[in-house]
Protein backbone atom coordinates (compact mmCIF):
# COMPACT_ATOMS: atom_id res chain seq x y z
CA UNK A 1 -40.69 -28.69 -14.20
CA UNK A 2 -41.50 -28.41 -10.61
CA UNK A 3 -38.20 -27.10 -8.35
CA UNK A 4 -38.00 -28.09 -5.04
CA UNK A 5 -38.21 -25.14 -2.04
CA UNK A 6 -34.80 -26.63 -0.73
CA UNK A 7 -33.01 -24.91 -3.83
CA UNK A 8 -34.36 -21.89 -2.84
CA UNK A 9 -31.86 -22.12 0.47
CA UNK A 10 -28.85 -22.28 -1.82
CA UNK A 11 -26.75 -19.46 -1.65
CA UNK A 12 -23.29 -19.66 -4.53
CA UNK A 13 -19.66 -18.42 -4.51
CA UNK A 14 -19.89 -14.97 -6.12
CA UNK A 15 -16.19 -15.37 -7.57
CA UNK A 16 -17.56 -17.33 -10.23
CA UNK A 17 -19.80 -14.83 -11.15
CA UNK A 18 -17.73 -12.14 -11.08
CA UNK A 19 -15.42 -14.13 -13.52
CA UNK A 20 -18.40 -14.45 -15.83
CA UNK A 21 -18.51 -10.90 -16.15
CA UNK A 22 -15.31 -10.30 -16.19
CA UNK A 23 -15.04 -12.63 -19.35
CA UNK A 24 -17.81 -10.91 -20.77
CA UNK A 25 -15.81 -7.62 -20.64
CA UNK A 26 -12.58 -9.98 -21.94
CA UNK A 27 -15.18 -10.86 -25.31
CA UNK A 28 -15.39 -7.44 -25.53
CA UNK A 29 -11.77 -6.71 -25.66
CA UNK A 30 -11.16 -5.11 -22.34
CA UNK A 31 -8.12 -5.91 -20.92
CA UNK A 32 -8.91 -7.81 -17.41
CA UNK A 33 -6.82 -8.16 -14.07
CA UNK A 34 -7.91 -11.27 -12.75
CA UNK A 35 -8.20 -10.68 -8.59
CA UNK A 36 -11.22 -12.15 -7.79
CA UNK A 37 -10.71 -16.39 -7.60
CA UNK A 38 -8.63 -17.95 -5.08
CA UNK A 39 -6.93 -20.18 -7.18
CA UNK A 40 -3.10 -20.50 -7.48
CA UNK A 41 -1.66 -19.44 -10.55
CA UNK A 42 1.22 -22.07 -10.50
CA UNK A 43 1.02 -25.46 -12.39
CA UNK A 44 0.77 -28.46 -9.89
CA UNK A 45 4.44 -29.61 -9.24
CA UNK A 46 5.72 -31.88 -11.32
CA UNK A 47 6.27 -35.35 -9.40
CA UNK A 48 2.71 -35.02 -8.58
CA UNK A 49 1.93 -35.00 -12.36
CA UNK A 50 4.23 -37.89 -13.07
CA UNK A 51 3.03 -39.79 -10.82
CA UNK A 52 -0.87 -39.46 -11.58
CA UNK A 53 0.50 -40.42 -14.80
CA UNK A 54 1.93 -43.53 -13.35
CA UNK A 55 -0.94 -44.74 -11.54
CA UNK A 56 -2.87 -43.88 -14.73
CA UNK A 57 -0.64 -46.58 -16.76
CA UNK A 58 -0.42 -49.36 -13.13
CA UNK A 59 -4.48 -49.58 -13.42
CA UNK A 60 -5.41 -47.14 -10.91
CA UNK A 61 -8.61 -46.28 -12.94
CA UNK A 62 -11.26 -48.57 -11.20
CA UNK A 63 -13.55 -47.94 -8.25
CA UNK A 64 -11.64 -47.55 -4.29
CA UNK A 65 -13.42 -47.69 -1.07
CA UNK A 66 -15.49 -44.64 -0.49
CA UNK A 67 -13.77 -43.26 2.02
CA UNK A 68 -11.03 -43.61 -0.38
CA UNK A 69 -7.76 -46.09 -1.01
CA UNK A 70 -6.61 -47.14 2.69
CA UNK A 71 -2.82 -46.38 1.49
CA UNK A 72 -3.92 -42.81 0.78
CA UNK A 73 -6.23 -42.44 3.76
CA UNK A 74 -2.51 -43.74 5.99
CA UNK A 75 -0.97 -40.86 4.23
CA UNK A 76 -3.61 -38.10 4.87
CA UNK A 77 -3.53 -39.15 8.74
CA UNK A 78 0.51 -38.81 8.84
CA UNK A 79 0.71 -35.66 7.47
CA UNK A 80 -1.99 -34.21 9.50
CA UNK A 81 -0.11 -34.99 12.70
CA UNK A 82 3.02 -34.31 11.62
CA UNK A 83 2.26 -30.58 10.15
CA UNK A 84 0.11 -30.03 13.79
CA UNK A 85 2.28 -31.58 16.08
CA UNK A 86 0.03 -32.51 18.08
CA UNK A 87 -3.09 -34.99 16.67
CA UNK A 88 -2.86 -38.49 17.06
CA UNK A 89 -5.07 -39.47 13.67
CA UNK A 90 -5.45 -43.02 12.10
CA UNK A 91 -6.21 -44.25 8.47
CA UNK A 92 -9.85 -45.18 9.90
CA UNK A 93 -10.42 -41.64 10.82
CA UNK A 94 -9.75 -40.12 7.60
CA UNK A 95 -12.11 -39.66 4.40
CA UNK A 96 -11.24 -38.24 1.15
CA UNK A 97 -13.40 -36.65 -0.92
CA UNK A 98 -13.52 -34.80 -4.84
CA UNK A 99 -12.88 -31.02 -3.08
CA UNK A 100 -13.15 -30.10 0.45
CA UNK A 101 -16.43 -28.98 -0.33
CA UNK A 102 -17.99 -32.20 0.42
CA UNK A 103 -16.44 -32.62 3.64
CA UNK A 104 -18.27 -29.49 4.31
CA UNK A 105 -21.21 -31.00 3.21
CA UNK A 106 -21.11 -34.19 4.17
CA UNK A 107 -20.14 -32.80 7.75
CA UNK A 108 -22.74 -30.65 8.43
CA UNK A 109 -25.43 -33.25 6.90
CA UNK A 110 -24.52 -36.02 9.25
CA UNK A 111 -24.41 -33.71 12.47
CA UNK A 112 -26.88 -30.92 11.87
CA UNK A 113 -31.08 -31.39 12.34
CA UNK A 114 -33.49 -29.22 11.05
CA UNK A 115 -33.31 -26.13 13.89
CA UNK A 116 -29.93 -26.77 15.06
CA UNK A 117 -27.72 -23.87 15.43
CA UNK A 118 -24.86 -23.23 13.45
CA UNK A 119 -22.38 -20.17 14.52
CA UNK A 120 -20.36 -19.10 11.41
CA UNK A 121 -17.80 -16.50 10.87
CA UNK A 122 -18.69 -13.61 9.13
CA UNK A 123 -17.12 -12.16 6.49
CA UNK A 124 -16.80 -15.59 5.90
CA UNK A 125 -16.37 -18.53 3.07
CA UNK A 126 -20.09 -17.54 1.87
CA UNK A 127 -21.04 -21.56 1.29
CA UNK A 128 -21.06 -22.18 5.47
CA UNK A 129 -24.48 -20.57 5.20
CA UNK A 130 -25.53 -21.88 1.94
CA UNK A 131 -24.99 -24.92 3.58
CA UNK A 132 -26.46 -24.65 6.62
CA UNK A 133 -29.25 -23.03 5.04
CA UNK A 134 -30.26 -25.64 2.77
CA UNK A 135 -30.16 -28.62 5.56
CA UNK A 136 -32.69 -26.31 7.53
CA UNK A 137 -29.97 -25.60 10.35
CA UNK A 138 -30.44 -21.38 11.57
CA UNK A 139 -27.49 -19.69 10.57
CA UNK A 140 -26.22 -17.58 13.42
CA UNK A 141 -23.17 -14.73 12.44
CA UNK A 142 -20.22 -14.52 14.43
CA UNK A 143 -18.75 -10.54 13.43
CA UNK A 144 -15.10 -10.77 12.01
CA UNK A 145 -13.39 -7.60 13.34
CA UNK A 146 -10.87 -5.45 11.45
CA UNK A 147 -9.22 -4.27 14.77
CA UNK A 148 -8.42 -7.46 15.99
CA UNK A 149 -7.12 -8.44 12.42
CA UNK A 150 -10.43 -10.05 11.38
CA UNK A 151 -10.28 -12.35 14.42
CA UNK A 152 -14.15 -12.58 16.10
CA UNK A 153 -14.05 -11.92 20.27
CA UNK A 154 -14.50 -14.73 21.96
CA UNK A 155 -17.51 -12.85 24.55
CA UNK A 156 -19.19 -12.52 21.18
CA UNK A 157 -19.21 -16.02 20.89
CA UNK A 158 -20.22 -17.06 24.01
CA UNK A 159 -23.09 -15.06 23.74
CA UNK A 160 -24.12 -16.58 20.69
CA UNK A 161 -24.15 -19.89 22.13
CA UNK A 162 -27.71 -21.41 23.28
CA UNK A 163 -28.92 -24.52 24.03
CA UNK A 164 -29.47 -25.33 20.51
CA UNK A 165 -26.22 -24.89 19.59
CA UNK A 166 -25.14 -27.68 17.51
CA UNK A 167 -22.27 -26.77 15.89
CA UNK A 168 -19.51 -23.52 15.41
CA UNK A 169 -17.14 -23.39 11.88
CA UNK A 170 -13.76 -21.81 12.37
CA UNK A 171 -11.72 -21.07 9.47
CA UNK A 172 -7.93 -19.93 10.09
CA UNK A 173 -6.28 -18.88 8.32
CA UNK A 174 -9.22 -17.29 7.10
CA UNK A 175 -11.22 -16.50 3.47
CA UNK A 176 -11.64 -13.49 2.66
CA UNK A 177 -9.57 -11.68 5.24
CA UNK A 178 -6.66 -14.20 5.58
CA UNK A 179 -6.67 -13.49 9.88
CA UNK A 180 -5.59 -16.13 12.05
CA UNK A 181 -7.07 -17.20 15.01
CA UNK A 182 -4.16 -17.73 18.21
CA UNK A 183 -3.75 -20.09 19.99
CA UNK A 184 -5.84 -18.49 22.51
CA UNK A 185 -8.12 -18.13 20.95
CA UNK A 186 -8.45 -21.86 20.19
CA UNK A 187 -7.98 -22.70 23.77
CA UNK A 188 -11.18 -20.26 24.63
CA UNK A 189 -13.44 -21.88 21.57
CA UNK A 190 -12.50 -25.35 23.16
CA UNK A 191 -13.33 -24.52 26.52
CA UNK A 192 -16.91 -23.34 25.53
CA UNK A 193 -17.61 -26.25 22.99
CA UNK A 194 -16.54 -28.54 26.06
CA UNK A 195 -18.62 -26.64 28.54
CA UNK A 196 -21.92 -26.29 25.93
CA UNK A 197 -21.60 -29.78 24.11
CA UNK A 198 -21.44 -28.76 20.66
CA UNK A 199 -19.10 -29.68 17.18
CA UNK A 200 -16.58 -27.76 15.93
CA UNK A 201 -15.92 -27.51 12.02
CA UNK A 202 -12.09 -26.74 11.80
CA UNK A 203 -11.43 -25.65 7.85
CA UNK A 204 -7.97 -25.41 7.91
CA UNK A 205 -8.09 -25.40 3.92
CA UNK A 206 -5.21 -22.84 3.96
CA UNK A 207 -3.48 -24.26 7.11
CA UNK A 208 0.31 -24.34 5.47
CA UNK A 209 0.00 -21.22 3.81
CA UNK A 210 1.26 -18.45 6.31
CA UNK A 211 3.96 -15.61 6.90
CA UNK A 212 6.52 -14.03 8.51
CA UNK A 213 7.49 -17.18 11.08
CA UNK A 214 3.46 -17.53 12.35
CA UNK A 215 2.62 -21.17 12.72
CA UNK A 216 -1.22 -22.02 12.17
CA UNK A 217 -2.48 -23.68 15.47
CA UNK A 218 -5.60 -26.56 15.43
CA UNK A 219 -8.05 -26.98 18.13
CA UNK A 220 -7.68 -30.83 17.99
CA UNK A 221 -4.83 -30.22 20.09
CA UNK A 222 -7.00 -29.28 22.90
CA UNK A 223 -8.43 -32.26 25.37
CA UNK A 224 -11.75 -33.03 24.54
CA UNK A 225 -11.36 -31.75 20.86
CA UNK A 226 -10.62 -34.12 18.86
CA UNK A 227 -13.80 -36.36 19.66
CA UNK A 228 -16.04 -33.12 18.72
CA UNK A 229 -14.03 -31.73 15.54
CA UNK A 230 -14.20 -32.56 11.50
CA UNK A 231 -10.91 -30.73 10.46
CA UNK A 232 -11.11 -29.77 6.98
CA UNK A 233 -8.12 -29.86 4.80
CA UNK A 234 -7.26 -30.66 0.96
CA UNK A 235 -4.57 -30.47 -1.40
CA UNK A 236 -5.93 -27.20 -3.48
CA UNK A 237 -4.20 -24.67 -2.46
CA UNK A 238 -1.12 -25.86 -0.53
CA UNK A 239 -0.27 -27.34 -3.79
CA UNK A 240 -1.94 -26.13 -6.48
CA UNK A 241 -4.36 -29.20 -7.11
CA UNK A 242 -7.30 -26.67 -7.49
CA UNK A 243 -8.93 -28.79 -10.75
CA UNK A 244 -7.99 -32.32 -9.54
CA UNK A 245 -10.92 -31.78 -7.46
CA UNK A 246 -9.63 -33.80 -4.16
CA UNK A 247 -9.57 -33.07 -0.36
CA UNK A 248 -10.13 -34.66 3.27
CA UNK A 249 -11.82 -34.64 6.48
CA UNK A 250 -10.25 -35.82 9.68
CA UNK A 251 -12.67 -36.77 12.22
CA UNK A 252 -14.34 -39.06 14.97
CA UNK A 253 -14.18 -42.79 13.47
CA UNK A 254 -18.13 -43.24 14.04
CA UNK A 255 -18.51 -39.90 11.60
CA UNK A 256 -16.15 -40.92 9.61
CA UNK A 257 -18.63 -44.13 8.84
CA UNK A 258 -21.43 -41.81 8.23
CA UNK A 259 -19.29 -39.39 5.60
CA UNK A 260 -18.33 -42.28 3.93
CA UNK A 261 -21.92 -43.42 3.67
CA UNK A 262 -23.07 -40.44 2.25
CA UNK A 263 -19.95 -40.11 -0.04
CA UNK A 264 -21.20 -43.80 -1.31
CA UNK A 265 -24.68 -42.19 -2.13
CA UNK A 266 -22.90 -39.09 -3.70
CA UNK A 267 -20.41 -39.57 -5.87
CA UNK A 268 -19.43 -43.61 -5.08
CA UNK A 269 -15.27 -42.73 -4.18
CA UNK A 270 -12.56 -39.71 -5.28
CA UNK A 271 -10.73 -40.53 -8.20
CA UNK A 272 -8.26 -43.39 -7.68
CA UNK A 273 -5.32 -42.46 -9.54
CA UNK A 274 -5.68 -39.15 -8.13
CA UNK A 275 -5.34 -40.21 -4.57
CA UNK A 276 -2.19 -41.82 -5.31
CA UNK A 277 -1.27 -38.72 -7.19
CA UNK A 278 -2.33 -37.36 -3.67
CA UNK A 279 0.21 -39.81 -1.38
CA UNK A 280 2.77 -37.89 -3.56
CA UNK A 281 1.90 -34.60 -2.71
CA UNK A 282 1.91 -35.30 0.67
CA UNK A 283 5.76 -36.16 0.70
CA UNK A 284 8.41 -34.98 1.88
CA UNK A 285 10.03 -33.76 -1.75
CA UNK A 286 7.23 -32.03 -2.59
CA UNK A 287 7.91 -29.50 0.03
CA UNK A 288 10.51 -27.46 -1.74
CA UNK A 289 8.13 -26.46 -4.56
CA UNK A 290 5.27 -25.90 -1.53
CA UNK A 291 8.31 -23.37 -0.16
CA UNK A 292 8.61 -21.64 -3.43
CA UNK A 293 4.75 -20.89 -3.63
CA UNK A 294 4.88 -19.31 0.02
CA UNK A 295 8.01 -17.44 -0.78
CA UNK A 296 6.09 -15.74 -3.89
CA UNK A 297 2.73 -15.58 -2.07
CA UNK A 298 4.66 -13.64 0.90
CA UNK A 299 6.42 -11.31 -2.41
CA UNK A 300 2.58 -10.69 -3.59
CA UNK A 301 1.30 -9.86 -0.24
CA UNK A 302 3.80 -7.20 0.59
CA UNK A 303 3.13 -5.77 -2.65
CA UNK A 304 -0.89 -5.61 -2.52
CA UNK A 305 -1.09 -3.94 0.67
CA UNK A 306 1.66 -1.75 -0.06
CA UNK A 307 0.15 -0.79 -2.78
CA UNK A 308 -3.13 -0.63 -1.56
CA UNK A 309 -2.35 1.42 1.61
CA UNK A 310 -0.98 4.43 -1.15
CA UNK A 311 -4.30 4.41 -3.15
CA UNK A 312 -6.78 7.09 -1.78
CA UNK A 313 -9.57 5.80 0.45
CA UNK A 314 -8.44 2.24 0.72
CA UNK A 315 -6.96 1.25 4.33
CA UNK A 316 -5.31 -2.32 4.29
CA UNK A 317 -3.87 -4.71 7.09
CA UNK A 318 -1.34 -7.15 6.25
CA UNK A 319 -2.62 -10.73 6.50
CA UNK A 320 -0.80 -13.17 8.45
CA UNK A 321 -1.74 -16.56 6.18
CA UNK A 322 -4.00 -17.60 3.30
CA UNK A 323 -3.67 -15.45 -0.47
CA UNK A 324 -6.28 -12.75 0.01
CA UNK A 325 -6.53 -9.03 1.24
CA UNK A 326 -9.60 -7.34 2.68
CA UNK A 327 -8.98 -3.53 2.47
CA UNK A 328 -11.42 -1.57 4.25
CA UNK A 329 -12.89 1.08 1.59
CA UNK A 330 -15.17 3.02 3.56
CA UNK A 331 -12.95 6.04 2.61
CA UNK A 332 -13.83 6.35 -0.93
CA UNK A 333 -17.57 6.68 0.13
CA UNK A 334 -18.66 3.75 -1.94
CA UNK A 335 -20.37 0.44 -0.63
CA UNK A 336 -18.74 -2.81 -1.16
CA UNK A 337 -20.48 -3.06 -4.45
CA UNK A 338 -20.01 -0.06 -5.76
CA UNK A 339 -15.84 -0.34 -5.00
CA UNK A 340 -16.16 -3.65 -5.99
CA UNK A 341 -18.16 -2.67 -9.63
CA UNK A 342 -15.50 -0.12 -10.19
CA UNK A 343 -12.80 -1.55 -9.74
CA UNK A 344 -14.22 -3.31 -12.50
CA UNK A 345 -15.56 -1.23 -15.30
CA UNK A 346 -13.19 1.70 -14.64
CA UNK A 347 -9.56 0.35 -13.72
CA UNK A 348 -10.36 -3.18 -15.52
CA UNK A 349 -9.62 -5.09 -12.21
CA UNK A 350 -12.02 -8.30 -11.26
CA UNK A 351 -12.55 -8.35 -7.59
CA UNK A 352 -15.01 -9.42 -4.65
CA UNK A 353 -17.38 -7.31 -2.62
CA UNK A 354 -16.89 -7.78 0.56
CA UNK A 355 -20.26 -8.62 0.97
CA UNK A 356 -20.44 -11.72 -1.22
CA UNK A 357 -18.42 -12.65 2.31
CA UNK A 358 -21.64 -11.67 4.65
CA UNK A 359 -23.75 -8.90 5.71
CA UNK A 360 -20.39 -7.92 7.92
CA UNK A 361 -17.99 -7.67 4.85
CA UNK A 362 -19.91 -4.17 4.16
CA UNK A 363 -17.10 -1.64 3.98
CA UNK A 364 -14.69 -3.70 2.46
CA UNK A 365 -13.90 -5.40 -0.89
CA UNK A 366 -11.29 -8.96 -1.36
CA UNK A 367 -8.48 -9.28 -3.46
CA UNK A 368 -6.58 -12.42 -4.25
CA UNK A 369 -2.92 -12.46 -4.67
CA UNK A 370 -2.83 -15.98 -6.77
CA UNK A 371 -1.33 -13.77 -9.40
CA UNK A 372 2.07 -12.21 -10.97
CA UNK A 373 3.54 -9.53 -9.14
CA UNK A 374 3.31 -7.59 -12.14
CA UNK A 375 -0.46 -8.08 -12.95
CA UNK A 376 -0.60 -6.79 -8.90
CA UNK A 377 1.29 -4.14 -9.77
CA UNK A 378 -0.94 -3.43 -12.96
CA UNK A 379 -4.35 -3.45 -11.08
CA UNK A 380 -3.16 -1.35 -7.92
CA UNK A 381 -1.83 1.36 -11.02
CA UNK A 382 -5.21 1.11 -12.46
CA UNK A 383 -7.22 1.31 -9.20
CA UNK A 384 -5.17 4.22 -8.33
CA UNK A 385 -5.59 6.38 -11.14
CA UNK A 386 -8.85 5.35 -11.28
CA UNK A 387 -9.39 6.49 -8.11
CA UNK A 388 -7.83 9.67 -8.67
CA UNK A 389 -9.43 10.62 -11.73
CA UNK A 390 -12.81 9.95 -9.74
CA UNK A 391 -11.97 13.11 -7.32
């Protein structure tokens, strides 16, 4: 049967690959230390849980609107401007979607023309170019740099920008290197998407996940900004909702129309007892359990990098938000691949080249932390011995 050339644009997530493998060596009885998906390791809190259960048993098991139930849409819009201070967001300008993913999607498909320009950070969340790719936009890399903690400079951006620039996607805190842009930096990106006339995709996926007293800024704060952004957001990782499949896009009303359009030709509406499950999640008593996860995330960071920082040829910075590290390995004298393939078949430890992140994630490889101190503890052993025996 005949495929069409589109699929040939379609990049993947190597994670998911990686965990193949990794299972494969698992079937084999190798003893695995899982570092390589960004999911949470803690079960979904439990008031969320009862209360999906409760909306399963009230009849919250039909079809909703497809930009989803206008009592969970209210919710979504509250607790975007109370967590940024500073947007002004309605009901009509949310849409809620099975994943962030879609809003991704969705976004770029209702903005984006064949020969647009998208700019896209790099090491970066590697389905902005499948993405962009497969809608026939030009994918144009914006260089993550390890000295300014894997924040891009902003004169690299604005030389990047032509007059087919459509559209830039900003992630912070960021996948894989968990770098946060300032709010300086924000201010800067909004004064050249004013000046140039082009979008902004804001994933701010991981926006409540950050350290040490750092607060994670949005550029919808910033006049003109909020007419010309989609912020991304979801309820995956803040509170580990990673297989309810469920997240949200906050943007112009007009777009809004058009997501929901092509969410209606997609999928037809997110789950409905899931959205109330959602409203849940998005109160106030959740937040202690929320505070628990950051308060072991912030444990498993400190350890990582410690622990990375001791193992020969491995140089790590410590990430300000997000759950993953991005040591640079260039000292061992292996590519990304090469790290990343022995850190598998000779310490047992499933991780990411930094690569599967962009031609500029050469030199290093990604860890996540969504894991027991101890297993960290485990893998950095193995890694290290590993390492040493490999002198």
């Amino acid at each position: 049967m005949h495929i069409a050339e589109r699929i040939s644009r379609l990049g993947t997530e190597t994670a998911f690959e990686v965990l193949v493998r990794a299972r494969a060596l698992e079937a084999q009885g190798k003893n695995i230390v899982h570092l390589e998906i960004g999911e949470p390791d803690f079960d979904t809190p439990s008031n969320i849980i009862e209360t999906a259960k409760n909306a399963l048993d009230n009849g919250y098991t039909h079809y909703g609107p497809s930009a989803g139930l206008p009592e969970a849409r209210e919710a979504v819009a509250e607790y975007i401007n109370k967590t940024r201070n500073y947007s002004l967001y309605n009901a009509n300008e949310i849409v809620i979607t099975p994943g962030a993913k879609p809003i991704l999607f969705y976004g770029l498909m209702a903005t984006i023309d064949p020969g647009d320009e998208v700019i896209y950070p790099n090491p970066g969340f590697p389905i902005y170019e499948s993405m962009i790719n497969f809608l026939g936009g030009v994918p144009i890399a914006l260089p993550l740099q390890e000295s300014k903690e894997f924040r891009f400079d902003i004169a690299d951006l604005e030389a990047r920008i032509t007059p087919k620039t459509r559209m830039l996607i900003i992630n912070t805190p960021q996948n894989p290197t968990g770098g946060i842009l300032t709010t300086e930096d924000l201010q800067a990106i909004a004064e050249l998407a004013v000046k140039h006339d082009f979008i902004v995709l804001s994933d701010e996926i991981y926006s409540q996940i950050t350290y040490d007293g750092f607060m994670n800024d949005t550029i919808t704060r910033f006049d003109g900004m909020k007419e010309r952004t989609i912020l991304l957001d979801g309820f995956s990782k803040t509170f580990a909702m990673t297989g309810w499949r469920m997240g949200y896009g906050a943007m112009p009303e007009h777009i809004a129309k058009v997501v929901a359009k092509l969410q209606t030709n997609c999928t037809s509406c997110t789950t409905s007892f899931n959205q109330i499950a959602g409203i849940e999640a998005l109160h106030d008593r959740t937040l202690p359990r929320v505070n628990e996860f950051l308060a072991e995330f912030k444990q498993r960071r400190d350890t990582i990098v410690s622990r990375l920082n001791a193992i020969p040829g491995f140089r790590c910075h410590l990430p300000k938000g997000a759950f993953y590290v991005f040591p640079n390995i260039e000292g061992t004298g292996m590519t990304s691949q090469q790290a990343a393939d022995f850190c598998l078949f000779e310490a047992g430890v499933a991780c990411l080249s930094g690569t599967a992140f962009g031609a500029h994630g050469e030199g290093f490889i990604r860890f996540s932390y969504a894991n027991s101190v101890e297993n960290i503890e485990q893998a950095m052993r193995r890694i290290h011995e590993a390492m040493l025996q490999r002198q």
